[in-house]
Protein backbone atom coordinates (compact mmCIF):
# COMPACT_ATOMS: atom_id res chain seq x y z
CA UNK A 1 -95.51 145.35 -11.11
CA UNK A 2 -92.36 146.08 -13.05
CA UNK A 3 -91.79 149.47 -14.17
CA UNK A 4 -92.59 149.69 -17.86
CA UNK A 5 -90.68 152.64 -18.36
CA UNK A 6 -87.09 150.84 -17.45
CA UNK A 7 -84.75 152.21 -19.83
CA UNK A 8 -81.67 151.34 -18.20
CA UNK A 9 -79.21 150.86 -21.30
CA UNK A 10 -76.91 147.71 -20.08
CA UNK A 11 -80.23 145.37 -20.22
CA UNK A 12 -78.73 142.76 -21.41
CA UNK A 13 -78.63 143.80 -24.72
CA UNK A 14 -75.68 142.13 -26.29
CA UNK A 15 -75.40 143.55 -30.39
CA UNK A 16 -73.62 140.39 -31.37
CA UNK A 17 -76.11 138.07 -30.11
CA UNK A 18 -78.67 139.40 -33.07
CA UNK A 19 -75.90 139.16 -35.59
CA UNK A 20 -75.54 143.46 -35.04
CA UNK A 21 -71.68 144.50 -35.40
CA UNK A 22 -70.05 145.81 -32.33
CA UNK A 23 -70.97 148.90 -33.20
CA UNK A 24 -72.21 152.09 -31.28
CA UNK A 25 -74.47 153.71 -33.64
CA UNK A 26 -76.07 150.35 -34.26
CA UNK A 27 -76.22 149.58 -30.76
CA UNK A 28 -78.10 153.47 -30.19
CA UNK A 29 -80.61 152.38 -32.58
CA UNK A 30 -81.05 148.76 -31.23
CA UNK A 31 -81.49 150.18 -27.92
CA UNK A 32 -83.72 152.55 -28.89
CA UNK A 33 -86.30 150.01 -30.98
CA UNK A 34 -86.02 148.29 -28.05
CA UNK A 35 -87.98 151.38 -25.97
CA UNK A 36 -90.58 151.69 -28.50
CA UNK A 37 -91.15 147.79 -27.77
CA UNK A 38 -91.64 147.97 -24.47
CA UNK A 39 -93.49 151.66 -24.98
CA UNK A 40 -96.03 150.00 -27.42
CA UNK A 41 -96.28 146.68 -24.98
CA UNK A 42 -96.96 148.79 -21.97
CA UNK A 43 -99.78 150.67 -24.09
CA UNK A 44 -100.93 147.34 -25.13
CA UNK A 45 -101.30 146.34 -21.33
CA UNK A 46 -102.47 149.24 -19.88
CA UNK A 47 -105.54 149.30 -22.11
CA UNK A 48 -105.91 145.65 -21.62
CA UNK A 49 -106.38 146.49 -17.57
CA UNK A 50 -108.41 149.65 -18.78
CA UNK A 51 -110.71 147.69 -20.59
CA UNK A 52 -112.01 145.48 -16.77
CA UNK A 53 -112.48 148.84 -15.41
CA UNK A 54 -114.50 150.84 -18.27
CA UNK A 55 -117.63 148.14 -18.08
CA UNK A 56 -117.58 148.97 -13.94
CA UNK A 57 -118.46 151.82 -12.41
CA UNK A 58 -115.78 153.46 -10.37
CA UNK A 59 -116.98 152.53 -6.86
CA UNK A 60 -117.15 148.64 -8.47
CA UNK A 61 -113.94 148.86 -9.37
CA UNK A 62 -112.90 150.30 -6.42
CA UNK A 63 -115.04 147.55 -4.60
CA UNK A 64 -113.51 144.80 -7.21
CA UNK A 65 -109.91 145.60 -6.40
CA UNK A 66 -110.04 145.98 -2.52
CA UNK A 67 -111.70 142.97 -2.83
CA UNK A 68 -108.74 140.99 -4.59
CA UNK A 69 -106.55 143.07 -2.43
CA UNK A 70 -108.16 141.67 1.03
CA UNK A 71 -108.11 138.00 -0.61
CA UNK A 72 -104.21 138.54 -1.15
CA UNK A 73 -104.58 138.39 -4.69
CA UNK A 74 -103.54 141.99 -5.05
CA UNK A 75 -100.27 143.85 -3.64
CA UNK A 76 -101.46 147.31 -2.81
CA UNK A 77 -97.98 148.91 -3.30
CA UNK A 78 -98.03 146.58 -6.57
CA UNK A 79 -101.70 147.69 -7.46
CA UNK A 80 -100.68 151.67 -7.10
CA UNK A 81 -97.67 151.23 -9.08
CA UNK A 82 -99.67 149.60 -11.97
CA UNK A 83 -102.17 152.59 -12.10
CA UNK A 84 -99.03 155.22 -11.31
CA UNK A 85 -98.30 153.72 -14.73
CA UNK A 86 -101.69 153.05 -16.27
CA UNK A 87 -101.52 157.64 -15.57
CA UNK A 88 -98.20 158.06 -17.60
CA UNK A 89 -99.33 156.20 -20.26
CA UNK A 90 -102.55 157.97 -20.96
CA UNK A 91 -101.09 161.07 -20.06
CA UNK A 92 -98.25 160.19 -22.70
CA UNK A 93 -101.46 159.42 -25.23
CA UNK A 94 -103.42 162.38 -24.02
CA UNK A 95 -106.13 159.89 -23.13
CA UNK A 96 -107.40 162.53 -20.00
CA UNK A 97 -110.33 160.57 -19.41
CA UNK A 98 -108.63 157.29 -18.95
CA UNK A 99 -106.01 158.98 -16.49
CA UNK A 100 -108.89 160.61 -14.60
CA UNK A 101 -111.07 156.91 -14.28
CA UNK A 102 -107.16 155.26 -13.11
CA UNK A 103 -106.75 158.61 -10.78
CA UNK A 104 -110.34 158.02 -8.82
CA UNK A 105 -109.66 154.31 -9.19
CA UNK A 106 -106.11 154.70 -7.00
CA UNK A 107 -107.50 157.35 -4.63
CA UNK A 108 -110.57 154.74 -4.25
CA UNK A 109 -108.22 152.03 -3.07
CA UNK A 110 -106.04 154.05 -1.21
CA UNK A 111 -109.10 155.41 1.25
């Protein structure tokens, strides 16, 4: 799973592609519209995965996802990354409940 907090400032991002002036403080804020995108997609995503696990119990989830990860649909390393992340986010939100459901979701996987 990619890392959705990458904020590594030579992205790509080319100001004069967008029709921006070469033009640091332009490029600053660019850049940093940019973050919020990807801060408000990875939100959007992380709930999104949230949502399969809230209808399951935690040992079906756990169940669920060793499952997918025994039929090689699943990377572990891939799987604990995406909750690792799935935390920050709800920590970031102060969503404790969600971060505690991800927590004993990743320690489930991981026994």
């Amino acid at each position: 799973m990619t890392n959705y907090f990458n904020t590594d400032p030579e992205d790509g991002f080319n100001p004069q592609d967008h029709g921006i002036e070469m033009d640091e403080i332009a490029k600053l804020y660019a850049m940093e519209d940019m973050k919020e995108d990807k801060r408000n997609w990875a939100r959007e995503a992380a709930n999104k995965f949230y949502d399969d696990f809230d209808s399951l119990e935690i040992p079906q989830a756990v169940m669920a996802i060793k499952g997918m990860i025994n039929a090689e649909a699943l990377d572990l390393n891939e799987t604990n990354q995406m909750l690792d992340n799935m935390i920050q986010i709800f920590q970031d939100d102060e969503e404790y409940e969600k971060c505690h459901t991800c927590l004993q979701i990743k320690n489930g996987i991981n026994d």
